[in-house]
C-alpha atoms as a PDB file:
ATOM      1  CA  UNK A   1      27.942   4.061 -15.016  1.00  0.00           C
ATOM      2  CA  UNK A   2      25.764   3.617 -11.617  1.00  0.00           C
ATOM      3  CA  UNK A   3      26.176   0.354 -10.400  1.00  0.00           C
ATOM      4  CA  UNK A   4      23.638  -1.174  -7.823  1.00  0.00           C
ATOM      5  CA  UNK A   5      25.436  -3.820  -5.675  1.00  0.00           C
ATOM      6  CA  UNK A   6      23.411  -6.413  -3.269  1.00  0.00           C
ATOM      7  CA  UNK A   7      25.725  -6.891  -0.342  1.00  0.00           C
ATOM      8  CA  UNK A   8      23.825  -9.924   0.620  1.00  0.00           C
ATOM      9  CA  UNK A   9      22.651 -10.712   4.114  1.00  0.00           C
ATOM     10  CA  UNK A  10      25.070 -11.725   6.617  1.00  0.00           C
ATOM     11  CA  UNK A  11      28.756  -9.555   6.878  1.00  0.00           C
ATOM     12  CA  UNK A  12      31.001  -7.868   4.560  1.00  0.00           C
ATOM     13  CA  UNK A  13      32.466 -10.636   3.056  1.00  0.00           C
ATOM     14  CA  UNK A  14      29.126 -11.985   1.321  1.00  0.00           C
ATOM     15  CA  UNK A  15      29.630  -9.307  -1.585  1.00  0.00           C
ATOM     16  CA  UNK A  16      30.047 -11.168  -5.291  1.00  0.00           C
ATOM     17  CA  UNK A  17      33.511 -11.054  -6.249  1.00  0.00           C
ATOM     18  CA  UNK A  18      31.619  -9.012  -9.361  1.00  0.00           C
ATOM     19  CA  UNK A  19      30.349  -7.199  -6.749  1.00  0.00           C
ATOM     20  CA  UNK A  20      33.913  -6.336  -4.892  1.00  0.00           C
ATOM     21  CA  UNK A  21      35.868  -5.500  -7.278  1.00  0.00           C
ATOM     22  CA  UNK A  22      33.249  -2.865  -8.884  1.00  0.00           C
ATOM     23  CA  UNK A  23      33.083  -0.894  -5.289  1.00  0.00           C
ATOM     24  CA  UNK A  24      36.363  -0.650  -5.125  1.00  0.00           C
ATOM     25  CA  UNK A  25      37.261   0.756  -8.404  1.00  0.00           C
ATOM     26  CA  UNK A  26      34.208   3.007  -8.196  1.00  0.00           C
ATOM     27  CA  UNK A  27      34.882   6.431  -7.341  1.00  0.00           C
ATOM     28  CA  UNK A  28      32.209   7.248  -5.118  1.00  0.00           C
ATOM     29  CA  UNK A  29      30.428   4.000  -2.786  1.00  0.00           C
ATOM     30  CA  UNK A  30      27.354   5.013  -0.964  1.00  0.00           C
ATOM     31  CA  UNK A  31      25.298   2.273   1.008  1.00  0.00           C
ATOM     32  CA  UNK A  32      22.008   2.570   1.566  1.00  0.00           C
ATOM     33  CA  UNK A  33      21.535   2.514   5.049  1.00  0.00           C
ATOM     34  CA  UNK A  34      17.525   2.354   5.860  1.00  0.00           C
ATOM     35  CA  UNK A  35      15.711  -0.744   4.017  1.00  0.00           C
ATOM     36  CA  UNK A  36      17.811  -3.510   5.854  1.00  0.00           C
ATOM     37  CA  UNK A  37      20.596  -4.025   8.047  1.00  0.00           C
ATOM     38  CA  UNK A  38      23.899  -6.127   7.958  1.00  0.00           C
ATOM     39  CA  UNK A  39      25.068  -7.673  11.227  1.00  0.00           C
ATOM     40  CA  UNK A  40      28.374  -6.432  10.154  1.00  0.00           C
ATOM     41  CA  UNK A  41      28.708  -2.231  10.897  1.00  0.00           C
ATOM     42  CA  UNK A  42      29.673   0.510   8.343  1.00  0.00           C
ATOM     43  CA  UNK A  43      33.609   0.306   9.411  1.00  0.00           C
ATOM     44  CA  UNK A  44      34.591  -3.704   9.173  1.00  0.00           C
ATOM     45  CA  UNK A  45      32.381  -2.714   5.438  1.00  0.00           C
ATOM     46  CA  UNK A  46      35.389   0.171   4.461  1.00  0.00           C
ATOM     47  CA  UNK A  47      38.007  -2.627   6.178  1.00  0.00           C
ATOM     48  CA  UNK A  48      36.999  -5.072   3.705  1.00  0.00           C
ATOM     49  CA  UNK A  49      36.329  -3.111   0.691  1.00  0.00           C
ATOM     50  CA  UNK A  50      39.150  -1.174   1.451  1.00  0.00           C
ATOM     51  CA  UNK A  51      37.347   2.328   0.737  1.00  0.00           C
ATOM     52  CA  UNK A  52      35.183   4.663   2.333  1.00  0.00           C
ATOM     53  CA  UNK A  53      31.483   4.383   2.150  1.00  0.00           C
ATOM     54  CA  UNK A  54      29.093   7.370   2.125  1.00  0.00           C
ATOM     55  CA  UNK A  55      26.002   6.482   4.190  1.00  0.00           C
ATOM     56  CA  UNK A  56      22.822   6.913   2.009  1.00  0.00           C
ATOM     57  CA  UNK A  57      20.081   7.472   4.261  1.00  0.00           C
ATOM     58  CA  UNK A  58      16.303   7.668   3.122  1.00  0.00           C
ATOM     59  CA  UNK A  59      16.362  12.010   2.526  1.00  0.00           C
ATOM     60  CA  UNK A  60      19.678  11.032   0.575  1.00  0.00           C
ATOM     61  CA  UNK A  61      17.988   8.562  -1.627  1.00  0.00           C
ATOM     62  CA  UNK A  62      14.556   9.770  -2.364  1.00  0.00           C
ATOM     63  CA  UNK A  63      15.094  13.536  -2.108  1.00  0.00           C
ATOM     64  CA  UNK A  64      18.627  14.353  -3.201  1.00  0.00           C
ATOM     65  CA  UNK A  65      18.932  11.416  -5.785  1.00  0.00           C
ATOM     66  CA  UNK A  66      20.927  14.255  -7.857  1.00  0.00           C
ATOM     67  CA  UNK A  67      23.665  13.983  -5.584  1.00  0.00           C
ATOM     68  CA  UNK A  68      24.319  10.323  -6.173  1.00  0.00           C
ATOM     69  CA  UNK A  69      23.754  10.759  -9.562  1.00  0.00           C
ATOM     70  CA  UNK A  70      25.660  13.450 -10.335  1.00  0.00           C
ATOM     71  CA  UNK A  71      28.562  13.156 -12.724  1.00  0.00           C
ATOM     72  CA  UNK A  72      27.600   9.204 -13.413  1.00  0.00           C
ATOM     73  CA  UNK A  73      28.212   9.815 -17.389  1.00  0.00           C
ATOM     74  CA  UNK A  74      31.332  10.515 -16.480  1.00  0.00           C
ATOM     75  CA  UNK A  75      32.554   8.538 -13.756  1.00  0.00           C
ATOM     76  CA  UNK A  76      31.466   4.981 -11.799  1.00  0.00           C
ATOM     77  CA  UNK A  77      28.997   5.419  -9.205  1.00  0.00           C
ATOM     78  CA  UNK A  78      28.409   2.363  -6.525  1.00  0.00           C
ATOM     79  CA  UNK A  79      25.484   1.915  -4.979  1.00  0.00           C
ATOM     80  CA  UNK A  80      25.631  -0.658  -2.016  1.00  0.00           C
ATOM     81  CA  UNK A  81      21.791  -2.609  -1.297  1.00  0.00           C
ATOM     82  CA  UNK A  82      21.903  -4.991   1.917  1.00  0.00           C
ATOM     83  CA  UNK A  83      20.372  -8.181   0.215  1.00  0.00           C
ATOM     84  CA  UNK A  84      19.237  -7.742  -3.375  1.00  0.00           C
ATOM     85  CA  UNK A  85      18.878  -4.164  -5.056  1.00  0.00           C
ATOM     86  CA  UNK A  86      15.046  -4.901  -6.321  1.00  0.00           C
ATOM     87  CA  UNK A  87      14.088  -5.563  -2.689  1.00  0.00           C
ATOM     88  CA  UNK A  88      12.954  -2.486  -1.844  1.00  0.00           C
ATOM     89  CA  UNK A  89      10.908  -0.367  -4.479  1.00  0.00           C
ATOM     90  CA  UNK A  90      13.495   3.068  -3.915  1.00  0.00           C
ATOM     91  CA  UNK A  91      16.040   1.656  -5.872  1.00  0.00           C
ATOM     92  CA  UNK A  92      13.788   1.030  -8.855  1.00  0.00           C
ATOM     93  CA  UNK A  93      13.464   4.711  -8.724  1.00  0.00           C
ATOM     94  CA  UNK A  94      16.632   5.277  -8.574  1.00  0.00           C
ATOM     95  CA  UNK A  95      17.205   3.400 -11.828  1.00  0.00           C
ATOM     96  CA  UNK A  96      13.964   5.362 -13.227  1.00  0.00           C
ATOM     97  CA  UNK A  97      16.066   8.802 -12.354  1.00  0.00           C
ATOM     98  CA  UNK A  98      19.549   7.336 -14.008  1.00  0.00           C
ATOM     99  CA  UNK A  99      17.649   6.592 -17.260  1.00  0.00           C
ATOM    100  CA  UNK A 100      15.817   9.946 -17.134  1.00  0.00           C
ATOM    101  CA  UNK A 101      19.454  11.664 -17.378  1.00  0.00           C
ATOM    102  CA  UNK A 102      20.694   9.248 -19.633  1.00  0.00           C
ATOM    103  CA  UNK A 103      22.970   7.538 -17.549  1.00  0.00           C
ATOM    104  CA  UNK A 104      23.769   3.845 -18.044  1.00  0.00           C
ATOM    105  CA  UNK A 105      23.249   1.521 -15.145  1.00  0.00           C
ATOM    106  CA  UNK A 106      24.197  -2.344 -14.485  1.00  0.00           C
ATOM    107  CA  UNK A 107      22.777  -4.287 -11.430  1.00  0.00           C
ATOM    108  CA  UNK A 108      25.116  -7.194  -9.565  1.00  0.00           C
ATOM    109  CA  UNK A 109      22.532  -9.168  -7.749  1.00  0.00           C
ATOM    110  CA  UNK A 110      23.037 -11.119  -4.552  1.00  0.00           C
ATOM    111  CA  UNK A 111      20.545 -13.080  -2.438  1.00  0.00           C
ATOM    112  CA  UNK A 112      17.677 -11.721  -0.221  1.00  0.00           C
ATOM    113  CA  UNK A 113      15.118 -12.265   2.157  1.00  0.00           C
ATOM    114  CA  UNK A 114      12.428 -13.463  -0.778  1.00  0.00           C
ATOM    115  CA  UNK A 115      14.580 -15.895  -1.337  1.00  0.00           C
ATOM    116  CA  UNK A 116      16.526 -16.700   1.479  1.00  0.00           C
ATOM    117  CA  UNK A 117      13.940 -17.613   3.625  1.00  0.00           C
ATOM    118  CA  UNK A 118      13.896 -20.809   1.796  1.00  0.00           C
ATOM    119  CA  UNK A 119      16.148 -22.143   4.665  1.00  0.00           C
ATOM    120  CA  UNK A 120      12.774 -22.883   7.073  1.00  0.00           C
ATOM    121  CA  UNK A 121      11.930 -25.405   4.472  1.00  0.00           C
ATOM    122  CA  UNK A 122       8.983 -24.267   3.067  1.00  0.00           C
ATOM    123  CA  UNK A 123       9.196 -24.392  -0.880  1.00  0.00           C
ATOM    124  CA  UNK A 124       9.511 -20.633  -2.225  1.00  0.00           C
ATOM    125  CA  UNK A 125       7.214 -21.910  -5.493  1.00  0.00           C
ATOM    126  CA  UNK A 126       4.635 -22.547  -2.900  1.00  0.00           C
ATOM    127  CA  UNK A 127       4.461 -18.680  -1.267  1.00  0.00           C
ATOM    128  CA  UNK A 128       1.690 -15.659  -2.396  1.00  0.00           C
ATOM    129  CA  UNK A 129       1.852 -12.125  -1.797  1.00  0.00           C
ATOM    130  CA  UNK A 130       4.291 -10.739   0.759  1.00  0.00           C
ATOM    131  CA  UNK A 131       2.699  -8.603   3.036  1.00  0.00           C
ATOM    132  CA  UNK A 132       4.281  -5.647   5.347  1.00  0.00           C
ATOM    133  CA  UNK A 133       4.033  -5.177   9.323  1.00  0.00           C
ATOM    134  CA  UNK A 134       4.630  -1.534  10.639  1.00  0.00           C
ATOM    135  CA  UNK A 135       4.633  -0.038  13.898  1.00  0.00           C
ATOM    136  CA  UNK A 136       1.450   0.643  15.382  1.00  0.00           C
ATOM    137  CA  UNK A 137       0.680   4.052  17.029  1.00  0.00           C
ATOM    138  CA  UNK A 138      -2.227   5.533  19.148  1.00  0.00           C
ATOM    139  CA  UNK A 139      -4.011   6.746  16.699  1.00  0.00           C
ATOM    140  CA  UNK A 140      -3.404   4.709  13.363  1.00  0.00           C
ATOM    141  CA  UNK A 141      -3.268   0.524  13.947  1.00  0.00           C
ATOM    142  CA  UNK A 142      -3.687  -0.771   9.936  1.00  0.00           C
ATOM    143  CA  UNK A 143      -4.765  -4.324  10.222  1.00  0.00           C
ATOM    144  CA  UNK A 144      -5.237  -4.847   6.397  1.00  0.00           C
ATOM    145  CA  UNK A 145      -2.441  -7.169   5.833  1.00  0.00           C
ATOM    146  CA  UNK A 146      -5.099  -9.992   7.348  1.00  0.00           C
ATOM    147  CA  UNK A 147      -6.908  -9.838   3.726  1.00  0.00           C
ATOM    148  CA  UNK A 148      -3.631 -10.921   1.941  1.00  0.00           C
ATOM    149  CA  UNK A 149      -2.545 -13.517   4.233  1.00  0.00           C
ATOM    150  CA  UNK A 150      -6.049 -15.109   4.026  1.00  0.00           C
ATOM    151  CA  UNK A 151      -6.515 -14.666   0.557  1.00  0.00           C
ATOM    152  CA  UNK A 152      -3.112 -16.610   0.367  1.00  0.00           C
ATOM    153  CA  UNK A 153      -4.071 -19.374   2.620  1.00  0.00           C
ATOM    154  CA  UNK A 154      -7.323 -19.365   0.991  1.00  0.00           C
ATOM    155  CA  UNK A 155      -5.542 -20.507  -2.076  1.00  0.00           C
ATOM    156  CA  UNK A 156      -3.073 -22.351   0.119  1.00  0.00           C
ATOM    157  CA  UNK A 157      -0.147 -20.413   0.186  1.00  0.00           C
ATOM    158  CA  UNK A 158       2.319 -19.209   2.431  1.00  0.00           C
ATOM    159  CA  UNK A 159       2.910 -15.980   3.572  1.00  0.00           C
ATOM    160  CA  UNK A 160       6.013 -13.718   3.740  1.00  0.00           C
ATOM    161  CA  UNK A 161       6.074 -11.232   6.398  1.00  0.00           C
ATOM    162  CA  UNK A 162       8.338  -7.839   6.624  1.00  0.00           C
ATOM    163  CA  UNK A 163       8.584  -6.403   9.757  1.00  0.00           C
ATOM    164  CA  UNK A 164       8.853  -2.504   9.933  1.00  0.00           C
ATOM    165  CA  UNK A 165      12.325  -0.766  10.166  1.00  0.00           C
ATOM    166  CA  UNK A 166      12.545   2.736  11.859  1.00  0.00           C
ATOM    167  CA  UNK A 167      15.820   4.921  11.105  1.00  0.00           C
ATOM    168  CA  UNK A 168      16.698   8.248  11.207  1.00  0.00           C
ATOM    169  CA  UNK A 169      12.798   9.054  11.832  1.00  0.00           C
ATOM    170  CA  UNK A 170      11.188  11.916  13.178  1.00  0.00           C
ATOM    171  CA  UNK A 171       8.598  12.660  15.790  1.00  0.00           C
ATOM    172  CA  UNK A 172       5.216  14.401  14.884  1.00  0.00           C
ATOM    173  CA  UNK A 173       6.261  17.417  17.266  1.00  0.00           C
ATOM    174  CA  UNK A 174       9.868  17.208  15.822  1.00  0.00           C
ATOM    175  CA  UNK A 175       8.415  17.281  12.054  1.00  0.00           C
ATOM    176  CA  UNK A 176       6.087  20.014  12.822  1.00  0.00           C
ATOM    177  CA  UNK A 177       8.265  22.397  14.641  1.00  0.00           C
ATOM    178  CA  UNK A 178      11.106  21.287  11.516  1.00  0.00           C
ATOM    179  CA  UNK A 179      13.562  20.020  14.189  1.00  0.00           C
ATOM    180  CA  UNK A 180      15.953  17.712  12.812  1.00  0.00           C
ATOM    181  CA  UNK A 181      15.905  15.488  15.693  1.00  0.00           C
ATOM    182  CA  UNK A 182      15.652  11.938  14.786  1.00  0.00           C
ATOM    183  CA  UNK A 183      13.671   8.734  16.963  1.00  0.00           C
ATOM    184  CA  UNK A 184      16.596   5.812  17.614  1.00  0.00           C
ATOM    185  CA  UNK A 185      16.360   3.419  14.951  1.00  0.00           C
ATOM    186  CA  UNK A 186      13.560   0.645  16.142  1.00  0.00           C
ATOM    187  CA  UNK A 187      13.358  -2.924  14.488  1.00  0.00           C
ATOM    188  CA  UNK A 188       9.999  -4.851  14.699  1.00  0.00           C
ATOM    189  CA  UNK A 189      10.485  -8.341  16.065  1.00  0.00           C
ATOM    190  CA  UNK A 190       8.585 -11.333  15.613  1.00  0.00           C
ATOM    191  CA  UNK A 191       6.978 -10.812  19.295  1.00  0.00           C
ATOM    192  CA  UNK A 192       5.894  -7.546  18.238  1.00  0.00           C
ATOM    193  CA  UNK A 193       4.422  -8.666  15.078  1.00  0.00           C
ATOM    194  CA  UNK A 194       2.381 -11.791  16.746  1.00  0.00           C
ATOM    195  CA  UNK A 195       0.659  -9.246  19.431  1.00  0.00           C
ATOM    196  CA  UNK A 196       0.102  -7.361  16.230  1.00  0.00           C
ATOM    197  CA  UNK A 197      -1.747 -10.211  14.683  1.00  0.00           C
ATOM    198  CA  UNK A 198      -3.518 -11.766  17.924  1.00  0.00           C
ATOM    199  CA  UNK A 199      -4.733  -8.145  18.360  1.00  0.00           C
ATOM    200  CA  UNK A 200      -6.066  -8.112  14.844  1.00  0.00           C
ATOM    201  CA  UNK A 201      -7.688 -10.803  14.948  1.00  0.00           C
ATOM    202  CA  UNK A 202      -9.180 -10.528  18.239  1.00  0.00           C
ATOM    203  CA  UNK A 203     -10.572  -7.199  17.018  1.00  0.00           C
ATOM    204  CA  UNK A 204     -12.355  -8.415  13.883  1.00  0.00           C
ATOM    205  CA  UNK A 205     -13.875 -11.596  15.803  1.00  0.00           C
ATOM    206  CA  UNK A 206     -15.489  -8.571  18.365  1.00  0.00           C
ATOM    207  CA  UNK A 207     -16.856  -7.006  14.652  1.00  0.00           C
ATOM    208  CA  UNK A 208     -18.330 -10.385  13.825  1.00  0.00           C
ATOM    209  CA  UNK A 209     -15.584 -10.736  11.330  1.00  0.00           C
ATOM    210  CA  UNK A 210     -14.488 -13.872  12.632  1.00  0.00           C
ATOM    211  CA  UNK A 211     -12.286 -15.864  10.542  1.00  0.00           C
ATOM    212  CA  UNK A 212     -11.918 -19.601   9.765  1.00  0.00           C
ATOM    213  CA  UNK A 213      -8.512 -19.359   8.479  1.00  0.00           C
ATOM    214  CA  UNK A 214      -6.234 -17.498   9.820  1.00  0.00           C
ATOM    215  CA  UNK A 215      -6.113 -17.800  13.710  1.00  0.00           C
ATOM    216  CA  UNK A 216      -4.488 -18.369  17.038  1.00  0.00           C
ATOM    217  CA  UNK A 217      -3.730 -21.942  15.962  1.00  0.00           C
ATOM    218  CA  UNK A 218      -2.439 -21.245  12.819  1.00  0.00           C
ATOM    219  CA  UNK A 219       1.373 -22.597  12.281  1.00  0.00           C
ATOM    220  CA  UNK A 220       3.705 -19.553  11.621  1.00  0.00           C
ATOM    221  CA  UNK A 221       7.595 -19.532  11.365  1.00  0.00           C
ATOM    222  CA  UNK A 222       9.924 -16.893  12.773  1.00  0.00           C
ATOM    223  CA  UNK A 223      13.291 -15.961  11.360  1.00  0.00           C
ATOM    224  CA  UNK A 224      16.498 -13.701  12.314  1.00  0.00           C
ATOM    225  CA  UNK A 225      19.299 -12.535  11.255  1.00  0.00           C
ATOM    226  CA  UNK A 226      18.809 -15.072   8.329  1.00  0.00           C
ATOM    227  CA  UNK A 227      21.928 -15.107   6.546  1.00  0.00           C
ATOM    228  CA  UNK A 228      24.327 -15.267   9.098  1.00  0.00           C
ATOM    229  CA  UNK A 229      25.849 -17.657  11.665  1.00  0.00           C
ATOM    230  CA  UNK A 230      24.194 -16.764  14.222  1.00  0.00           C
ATOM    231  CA  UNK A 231      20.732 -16.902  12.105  1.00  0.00           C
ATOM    232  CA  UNK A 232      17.386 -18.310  14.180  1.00  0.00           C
ATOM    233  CA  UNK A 233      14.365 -20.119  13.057  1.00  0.00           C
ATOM    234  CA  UNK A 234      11.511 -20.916  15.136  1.00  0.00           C
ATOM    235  CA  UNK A 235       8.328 -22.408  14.347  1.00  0.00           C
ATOM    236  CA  UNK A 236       5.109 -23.087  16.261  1.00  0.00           C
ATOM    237  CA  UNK A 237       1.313 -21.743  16.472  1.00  0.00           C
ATOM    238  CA  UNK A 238       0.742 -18.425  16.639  1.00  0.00           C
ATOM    239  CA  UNK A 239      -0.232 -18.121  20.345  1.00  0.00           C
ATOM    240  CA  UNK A 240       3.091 -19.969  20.475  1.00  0.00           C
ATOM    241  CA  UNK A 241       5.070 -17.442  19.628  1.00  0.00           C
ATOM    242  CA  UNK A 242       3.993 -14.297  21.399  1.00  0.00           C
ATOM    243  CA  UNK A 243       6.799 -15.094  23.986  1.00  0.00           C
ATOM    244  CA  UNK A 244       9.864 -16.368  21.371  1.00  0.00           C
ATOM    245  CA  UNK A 245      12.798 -14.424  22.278  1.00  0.00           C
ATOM    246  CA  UNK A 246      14.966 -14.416  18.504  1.00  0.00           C
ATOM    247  CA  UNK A 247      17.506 -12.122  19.515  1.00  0.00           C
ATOM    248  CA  UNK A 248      18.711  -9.153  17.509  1.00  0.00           C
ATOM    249  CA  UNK A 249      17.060  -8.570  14.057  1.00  0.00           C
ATOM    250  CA  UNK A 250      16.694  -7.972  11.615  1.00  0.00           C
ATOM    251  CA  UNK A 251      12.998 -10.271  12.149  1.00  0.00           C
ATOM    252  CA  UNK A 252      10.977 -11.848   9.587  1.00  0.00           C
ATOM    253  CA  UNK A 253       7.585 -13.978  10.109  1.00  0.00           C
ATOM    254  CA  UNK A 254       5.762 -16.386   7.760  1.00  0.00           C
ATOM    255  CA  UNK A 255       2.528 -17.575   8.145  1.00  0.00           C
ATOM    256  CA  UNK A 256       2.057 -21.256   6.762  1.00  0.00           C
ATOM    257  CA  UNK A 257      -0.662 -22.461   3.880  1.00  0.00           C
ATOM    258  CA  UNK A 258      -0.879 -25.857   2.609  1.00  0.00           C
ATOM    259  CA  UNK A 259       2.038 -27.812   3.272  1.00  0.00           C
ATOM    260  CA  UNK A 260       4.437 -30.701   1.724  1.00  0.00           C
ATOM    261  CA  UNK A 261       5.264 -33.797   3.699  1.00  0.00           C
ATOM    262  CA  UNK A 262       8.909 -32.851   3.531  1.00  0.00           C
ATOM    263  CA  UNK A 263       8.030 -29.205   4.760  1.00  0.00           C
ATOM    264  CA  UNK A 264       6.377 -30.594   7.764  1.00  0.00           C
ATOM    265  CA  UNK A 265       9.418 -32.509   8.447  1.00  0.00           C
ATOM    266  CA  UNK A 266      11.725 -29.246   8.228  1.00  0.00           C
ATOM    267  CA  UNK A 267       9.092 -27.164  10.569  1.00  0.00           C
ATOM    268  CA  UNK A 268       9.423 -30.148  13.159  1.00  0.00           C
ATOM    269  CA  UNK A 269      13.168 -29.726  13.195  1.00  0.00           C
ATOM    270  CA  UNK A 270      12.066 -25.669  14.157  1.00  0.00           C
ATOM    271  CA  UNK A 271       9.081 -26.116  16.054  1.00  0.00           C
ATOM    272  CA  UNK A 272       9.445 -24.749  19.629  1.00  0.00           C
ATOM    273  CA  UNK A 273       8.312 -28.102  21.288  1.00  0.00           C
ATOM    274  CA  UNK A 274       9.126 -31.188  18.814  1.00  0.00           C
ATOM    275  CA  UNK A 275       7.391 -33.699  20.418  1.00  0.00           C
ATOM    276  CA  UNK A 276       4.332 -32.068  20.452  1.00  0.00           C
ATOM    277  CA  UNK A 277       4.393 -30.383  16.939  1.00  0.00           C
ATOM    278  CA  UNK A 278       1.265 -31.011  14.707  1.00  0.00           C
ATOM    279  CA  UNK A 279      -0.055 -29.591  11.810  1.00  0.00           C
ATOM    280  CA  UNK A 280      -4.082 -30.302  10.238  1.00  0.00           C
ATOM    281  CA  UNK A 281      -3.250 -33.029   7.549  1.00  0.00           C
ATOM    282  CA  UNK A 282      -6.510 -31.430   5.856  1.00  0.00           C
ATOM    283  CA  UNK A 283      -3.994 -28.366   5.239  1.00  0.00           C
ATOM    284  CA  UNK A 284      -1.707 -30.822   2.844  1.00  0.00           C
END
């Protein structure tokens, strides 16, 4: 049997007890170590589970699949997600793979970020299509994510924002010359993503593109570490929070649609300066 095991999002001990007691009767645990982060490392993991842990990287996963796989008919096969095993598209071909060899699979769920981020207070029923930052370079800076979040607000939704992860990546000159010398892993943080945006923006009102939705007054909400103890949540306009500091990441941003009384209450409780915290009551 593979199983596929969400770890959750804050430490080691946020595993199901499902969850637990499959890794450590499994006899080989890899965990996927390139989608999402724990605040805990790969050690106090082993401590707790009481087993090692193979570390799955993104080659492991998409290009050597056959290794994990192998011998599944036979034996139990663990296969550790941070947050839930759907949230990331590689592990639904992963399962693809399993059934192609015939090999029986069962998936212990736990929470994630498309859910989790619940805790700002806006109402999950109320959010559209999540949309992806990544990492801009000098020569490619993709700015179509604006369409989705203002086709969401347009129909008055919210907007879930993933912020790129970098691991174990490669330089052009390092890919080229087929050096296997890897960047140091680089997390995108809400800063990052708002000079992302502003830029965007201020680029498509220099097109004539200007927009009468999404803009520098817009109310956005950052998150970190969400999940664990030492989880943040900030909230304000987006020229607002260009400077927010949140700390370590693993980052997340939403960008607010139409909102509930009792959501404007919870934003107030996050909102960088309370007292003078407003929001368009058109927008409700």
């Amino acid at each position: 049997m593979l199983y596929l095991i969400g770890l959750g999002l804050g430490d080691a001990e946020d595993i199901t007890v499902k969850g637990l007691k499959l890794v450590r009767a499994a006899k080989r645990a890899y965990l996927e170590a390139y989608t999402s982060i724990l605040t805990s490392q790969k050690k106090d993991l082993e401590e707790f589970y009481g087993r090692e842990l193979i570390l799955a990287d993104r080659d492991l996963v998409e290009q050597s699949s056959d290794t994990i796989l192998a011998d599944a008919t036979k034996e139990d096969v663990a296969f550790l997600v941070v947050g839930d095993p759907f949230g990331a598209t590689t592990h639904t071909d992963l399962v693809l793979r399993a059934i192609e060899r015939g090999i029986p699979y069962q998936v212990v769920h736990n929470a994630s970020i498309m859910s989790a981020i619940g805790c700002c207070g806006l109402q999950l029923y109320n959010f559209g299509e999540t949309v992806s930052f990544v990492f801009w370079t000098d020569t490619w800076r993709p700015s179509s994510y604006i369409d989705k979040i203002e086709a969401n607000l347009q129909r008055g939704h919210h907007t879930l924002c993933l912020l790129d992860i970098k691991v174990k990546e490669q330089s052009v000159e390092n890919m080229m010359k087929g050096r296997k010398v890897y960047e140091p892993p680089r997390y995108m943080t809400v800063s990052q993503a708002i000079e992302q945006l502003l830029e965007a923006i201020s680029q498509r009102k220099a097109k004539g593109q200007k927009s009468s939705i999404l803009s520098e007054e817009t109310i956005c909400v950052g998150l970190a570490r969400i999940g664990s103890e030492c989880q943040k949540i900030v909230c304000g306009k987006v020229s607002e929070m260009v400077d927010v500091d949140m700390g370590p990441p693993l980052h997340s941003l939403i960008i607010a649609g139409n909102v509930h009384y009792l959501e404007i209450e919870m934003l107030k409780y996050f909102a960088i300066n309370q007292t003078t915290f407003t929001y368009d009551e058109t927008k409700m």
